[in-house]
Every structure is written in C-alpha cells, then in structure tokens.
N, C-alpha and C. Protein backbone atom coordinates (compact mmCIF):
# COMPACT_ATOMS: atom_id res chain seq x y z
N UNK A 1 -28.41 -35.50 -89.36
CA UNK A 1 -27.72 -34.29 -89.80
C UNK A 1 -28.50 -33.05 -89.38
N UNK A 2 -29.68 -32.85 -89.42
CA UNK A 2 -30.86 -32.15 -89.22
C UNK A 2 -30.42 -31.44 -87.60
N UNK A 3 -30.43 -32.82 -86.67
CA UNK A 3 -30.48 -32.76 -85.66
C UNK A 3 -28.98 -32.08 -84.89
N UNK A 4 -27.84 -32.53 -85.38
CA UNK A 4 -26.71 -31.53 -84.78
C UNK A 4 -26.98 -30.19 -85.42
N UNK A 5 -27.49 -29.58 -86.71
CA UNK A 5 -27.85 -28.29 -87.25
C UNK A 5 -28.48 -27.96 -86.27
N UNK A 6 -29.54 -28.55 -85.84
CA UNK A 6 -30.50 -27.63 -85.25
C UNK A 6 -29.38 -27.41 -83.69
N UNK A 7 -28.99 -28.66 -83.46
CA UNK A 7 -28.28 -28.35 -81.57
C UNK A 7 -27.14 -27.66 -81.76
N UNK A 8 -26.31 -27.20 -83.38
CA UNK A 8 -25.51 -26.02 -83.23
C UNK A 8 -25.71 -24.71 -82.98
N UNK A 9 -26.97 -24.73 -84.26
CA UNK A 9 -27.93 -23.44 -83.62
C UNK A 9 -28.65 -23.06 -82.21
N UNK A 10 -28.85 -24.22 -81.61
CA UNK A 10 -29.74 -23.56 -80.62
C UNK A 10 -28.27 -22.95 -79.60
N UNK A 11 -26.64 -24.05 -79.43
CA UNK A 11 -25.72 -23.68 -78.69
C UNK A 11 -25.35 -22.09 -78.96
N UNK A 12 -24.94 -22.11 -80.89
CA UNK A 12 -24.57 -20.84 -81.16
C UNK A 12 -25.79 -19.52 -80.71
N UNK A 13 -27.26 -19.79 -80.51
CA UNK A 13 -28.02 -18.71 -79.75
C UNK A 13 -27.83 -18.85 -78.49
N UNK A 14 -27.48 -19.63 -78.06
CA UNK A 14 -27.55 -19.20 -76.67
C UNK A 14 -25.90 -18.93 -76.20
N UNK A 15 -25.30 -19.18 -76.71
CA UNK A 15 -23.38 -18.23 -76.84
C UNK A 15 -23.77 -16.93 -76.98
N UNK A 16 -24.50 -16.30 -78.24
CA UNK A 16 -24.70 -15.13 -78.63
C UNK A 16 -25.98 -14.47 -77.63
N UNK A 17 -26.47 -15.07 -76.98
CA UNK A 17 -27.32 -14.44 -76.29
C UNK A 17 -26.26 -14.32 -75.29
N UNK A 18 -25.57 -15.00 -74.53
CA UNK A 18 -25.12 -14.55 -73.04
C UNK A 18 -23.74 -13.68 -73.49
N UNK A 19 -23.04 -13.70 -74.46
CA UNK A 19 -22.18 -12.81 -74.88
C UNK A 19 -22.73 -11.02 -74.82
N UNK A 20 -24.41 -11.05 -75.35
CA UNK A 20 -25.39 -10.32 -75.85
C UNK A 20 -25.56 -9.41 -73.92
N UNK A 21 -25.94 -10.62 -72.93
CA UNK A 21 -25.66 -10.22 -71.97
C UNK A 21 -24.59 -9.70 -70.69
N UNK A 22 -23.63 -10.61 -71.34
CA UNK A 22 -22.13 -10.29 -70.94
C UNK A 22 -22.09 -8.87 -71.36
N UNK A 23 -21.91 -8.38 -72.76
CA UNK A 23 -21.59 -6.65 -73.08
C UNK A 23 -22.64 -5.67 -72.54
N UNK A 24 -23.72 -5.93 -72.11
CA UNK A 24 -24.50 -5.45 -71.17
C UNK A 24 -24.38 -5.14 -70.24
N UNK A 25 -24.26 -5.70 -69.29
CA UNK A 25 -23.41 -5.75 -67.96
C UNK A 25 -21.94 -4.99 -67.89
N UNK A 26 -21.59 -5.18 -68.66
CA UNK A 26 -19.92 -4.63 -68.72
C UNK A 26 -20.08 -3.24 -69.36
N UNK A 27 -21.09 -3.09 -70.30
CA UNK A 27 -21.43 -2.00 -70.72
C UNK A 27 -22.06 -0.89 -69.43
N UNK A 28 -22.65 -1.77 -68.59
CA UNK A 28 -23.33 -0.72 -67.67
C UNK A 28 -21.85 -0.42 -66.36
N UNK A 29 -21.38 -1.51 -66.29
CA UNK A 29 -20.02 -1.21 -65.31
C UNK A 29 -18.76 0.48 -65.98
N UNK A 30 -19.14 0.03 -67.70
CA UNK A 30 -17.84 1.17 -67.56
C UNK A 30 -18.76 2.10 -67.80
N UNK A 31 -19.91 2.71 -67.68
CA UNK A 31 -21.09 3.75 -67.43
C UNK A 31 -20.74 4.08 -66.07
N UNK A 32 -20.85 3.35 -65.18
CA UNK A 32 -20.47 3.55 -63.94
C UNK A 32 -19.29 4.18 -63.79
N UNK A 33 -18.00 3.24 -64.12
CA UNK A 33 -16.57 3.85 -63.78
C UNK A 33 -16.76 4.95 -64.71
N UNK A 34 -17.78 5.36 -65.53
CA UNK A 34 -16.94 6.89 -66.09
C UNK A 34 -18.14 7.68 -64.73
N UNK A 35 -19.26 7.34 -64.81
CA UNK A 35 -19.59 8.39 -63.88
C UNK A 35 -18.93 8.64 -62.63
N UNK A 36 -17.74 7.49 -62.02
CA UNK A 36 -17.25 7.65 -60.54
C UNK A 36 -16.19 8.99 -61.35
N UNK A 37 -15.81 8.73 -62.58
CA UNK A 37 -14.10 9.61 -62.93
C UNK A 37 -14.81 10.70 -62.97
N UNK A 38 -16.04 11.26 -63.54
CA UNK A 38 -16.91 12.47 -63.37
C UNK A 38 -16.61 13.03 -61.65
N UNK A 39 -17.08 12.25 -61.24
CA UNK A 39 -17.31 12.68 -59.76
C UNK A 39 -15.75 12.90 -59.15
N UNK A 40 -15.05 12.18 -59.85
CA UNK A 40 -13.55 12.24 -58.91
C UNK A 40 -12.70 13.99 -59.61
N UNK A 41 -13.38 13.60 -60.68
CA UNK A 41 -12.65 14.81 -61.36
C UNK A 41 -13.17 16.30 -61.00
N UNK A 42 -14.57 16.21 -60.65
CA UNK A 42 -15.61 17.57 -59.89
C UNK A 42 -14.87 17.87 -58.66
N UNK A 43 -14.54 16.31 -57.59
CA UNK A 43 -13.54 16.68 -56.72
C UNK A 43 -12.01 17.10 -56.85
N UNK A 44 -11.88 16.53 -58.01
CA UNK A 44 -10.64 17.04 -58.04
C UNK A 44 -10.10 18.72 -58.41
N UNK A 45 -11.03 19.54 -59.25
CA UNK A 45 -10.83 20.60 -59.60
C UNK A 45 -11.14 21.04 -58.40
N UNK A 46 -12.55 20.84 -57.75
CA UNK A 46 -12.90 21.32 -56.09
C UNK A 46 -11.40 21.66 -55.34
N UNK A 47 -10.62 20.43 -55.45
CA UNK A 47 -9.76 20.56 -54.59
C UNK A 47 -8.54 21.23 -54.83
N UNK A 48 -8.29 21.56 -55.95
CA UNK A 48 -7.30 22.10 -56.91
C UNK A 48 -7.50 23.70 -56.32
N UNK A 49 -8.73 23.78 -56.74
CA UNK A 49 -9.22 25.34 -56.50
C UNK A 49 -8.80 25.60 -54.55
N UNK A 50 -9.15 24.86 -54.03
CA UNK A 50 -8.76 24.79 -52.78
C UNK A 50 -7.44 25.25 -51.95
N UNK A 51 -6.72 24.70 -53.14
CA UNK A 51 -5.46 24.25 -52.41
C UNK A 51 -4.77 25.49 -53.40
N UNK A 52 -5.03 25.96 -54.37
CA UNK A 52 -4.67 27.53 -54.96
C UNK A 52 -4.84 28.53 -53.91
N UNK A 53 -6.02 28.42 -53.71
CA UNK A 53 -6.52 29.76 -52.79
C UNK A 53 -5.79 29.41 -51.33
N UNK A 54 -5.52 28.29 -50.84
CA UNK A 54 -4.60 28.24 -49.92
C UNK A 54 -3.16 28.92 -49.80
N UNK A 55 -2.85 28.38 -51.05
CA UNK A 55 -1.44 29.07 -51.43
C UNK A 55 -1.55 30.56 -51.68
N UNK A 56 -2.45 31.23 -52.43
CA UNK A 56 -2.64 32.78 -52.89
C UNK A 56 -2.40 33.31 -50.74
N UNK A 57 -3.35 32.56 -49.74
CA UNK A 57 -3.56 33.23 -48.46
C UNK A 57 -1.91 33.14 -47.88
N UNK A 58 -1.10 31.72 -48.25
CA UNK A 58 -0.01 31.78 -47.73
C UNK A 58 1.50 32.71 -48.07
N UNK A 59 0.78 33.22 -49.24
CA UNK A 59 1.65 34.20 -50.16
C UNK A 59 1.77 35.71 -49.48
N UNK A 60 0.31 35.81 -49.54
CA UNK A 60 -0.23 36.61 -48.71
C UNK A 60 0.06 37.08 -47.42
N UNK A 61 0.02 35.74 -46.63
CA UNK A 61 0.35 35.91 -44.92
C UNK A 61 1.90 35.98 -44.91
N UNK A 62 2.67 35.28 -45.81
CA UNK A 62 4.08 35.31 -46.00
C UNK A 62 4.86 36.84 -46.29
N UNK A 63 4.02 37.49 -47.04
CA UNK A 63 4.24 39.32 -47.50
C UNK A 63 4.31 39.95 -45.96
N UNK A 64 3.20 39.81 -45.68
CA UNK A 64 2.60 40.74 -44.37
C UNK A 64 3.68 40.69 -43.42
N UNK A 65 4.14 38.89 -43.06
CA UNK A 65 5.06 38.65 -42.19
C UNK A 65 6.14 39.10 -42.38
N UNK A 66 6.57 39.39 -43.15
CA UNK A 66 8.15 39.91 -43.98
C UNK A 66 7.78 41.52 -43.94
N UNK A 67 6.74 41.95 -43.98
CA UNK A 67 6.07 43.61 -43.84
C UNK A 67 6.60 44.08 -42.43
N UNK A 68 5.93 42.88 -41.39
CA UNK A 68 6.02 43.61 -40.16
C UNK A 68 7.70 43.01 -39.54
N UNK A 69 8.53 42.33 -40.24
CA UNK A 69 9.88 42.05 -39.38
C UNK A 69 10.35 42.87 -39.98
N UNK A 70 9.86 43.59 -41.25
CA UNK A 70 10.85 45.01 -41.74
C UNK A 70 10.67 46.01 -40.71
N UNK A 71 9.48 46.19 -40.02
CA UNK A 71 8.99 47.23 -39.45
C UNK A 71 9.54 47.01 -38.02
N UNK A 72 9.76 45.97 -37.71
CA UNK A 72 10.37 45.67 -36.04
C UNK A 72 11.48 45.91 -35.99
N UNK A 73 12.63 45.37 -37.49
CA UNK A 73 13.64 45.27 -37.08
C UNK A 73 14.13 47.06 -37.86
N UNK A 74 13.20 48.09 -37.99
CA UNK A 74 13.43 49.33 -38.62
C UNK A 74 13.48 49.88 -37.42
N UNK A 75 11.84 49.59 -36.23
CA UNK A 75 12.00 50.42 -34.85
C UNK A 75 13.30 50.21 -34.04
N UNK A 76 13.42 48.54 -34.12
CA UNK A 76 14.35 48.09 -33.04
C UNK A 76 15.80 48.89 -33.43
N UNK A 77 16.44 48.76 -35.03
CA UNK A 77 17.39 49.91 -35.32
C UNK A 77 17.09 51.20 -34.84
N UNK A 78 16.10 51.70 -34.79
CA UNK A 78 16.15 53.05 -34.38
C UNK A 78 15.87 53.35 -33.41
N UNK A 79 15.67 52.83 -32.05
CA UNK A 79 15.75 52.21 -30.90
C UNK A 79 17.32 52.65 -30.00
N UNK A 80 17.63 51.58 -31.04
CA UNK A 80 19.48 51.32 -30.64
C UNK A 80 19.96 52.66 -31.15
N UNK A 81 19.79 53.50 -31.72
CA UNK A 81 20.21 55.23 -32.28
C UNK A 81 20.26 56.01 -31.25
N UNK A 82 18.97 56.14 -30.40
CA UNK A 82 19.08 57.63 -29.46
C UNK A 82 19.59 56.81 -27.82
C-alpha cells in the first residue's frame, strides 16, 4: 500500500512539475506574441500617420490642380473674347 502511495506521488510530482513547465514556456510564448502586437501596433500607427499625411498632400495637390484649370480655363475664355 505504502508503495503505490509513494509511486502516485512521485507520478503526481512529476505531472505537476512538467505542467509547472508547460505554463512556463507558454507563458514566455504569449510574452512574446504581446511584444510582436507592440511592435505591429508602433507600425501600425507609423503607418496610419503615413498614409494621413499622404492624403492631407493629395487634398492639397487636388486644390492647386482645380486652382490652376480655373485659371486656364478663365485665360483660355478670355482668349476666345478679343
């Protein structure tokens, strides 16, 4: 009787030890996946900001362009006048 006590215990420590090491390991993996979502997310605002200021220049270049076909098609009317 002694003897399965003792060989449950030694199975149940060594279950609880590699379980002990299992959440270890898995513990250091989702350490990892949060530091990759850190890094994806630094890129991601990076790129956010990017792609704003892209749009603010295309807003921009879009005004100007619409500035100067007012101004071509104002000479070219007044052109066709005299």
């Amino acid at each position: 009787m002694t003897f399965v006590f003792l060989s449950a215990s030694v199975v149940l420590a060594v279950m609880i030890v590699a379980l002990m090491l299992s959440n270890m390991r898995f513990s250091g993996e989702v350490r990892e996946l949060k530091d990759k979502l850190r890094e994806l997310e630094a890129g991601n605002s990076e790129l956010v900001s990017r792609v704003g200021l892209a749009c603010d220049q295309l807003t921009e270049a879009d005004r100007e362009m619409k500035t100067i076909r007012s101004e071509l098609k104002a000479e070219i009317e007044a052109s066709g006048k005299h």
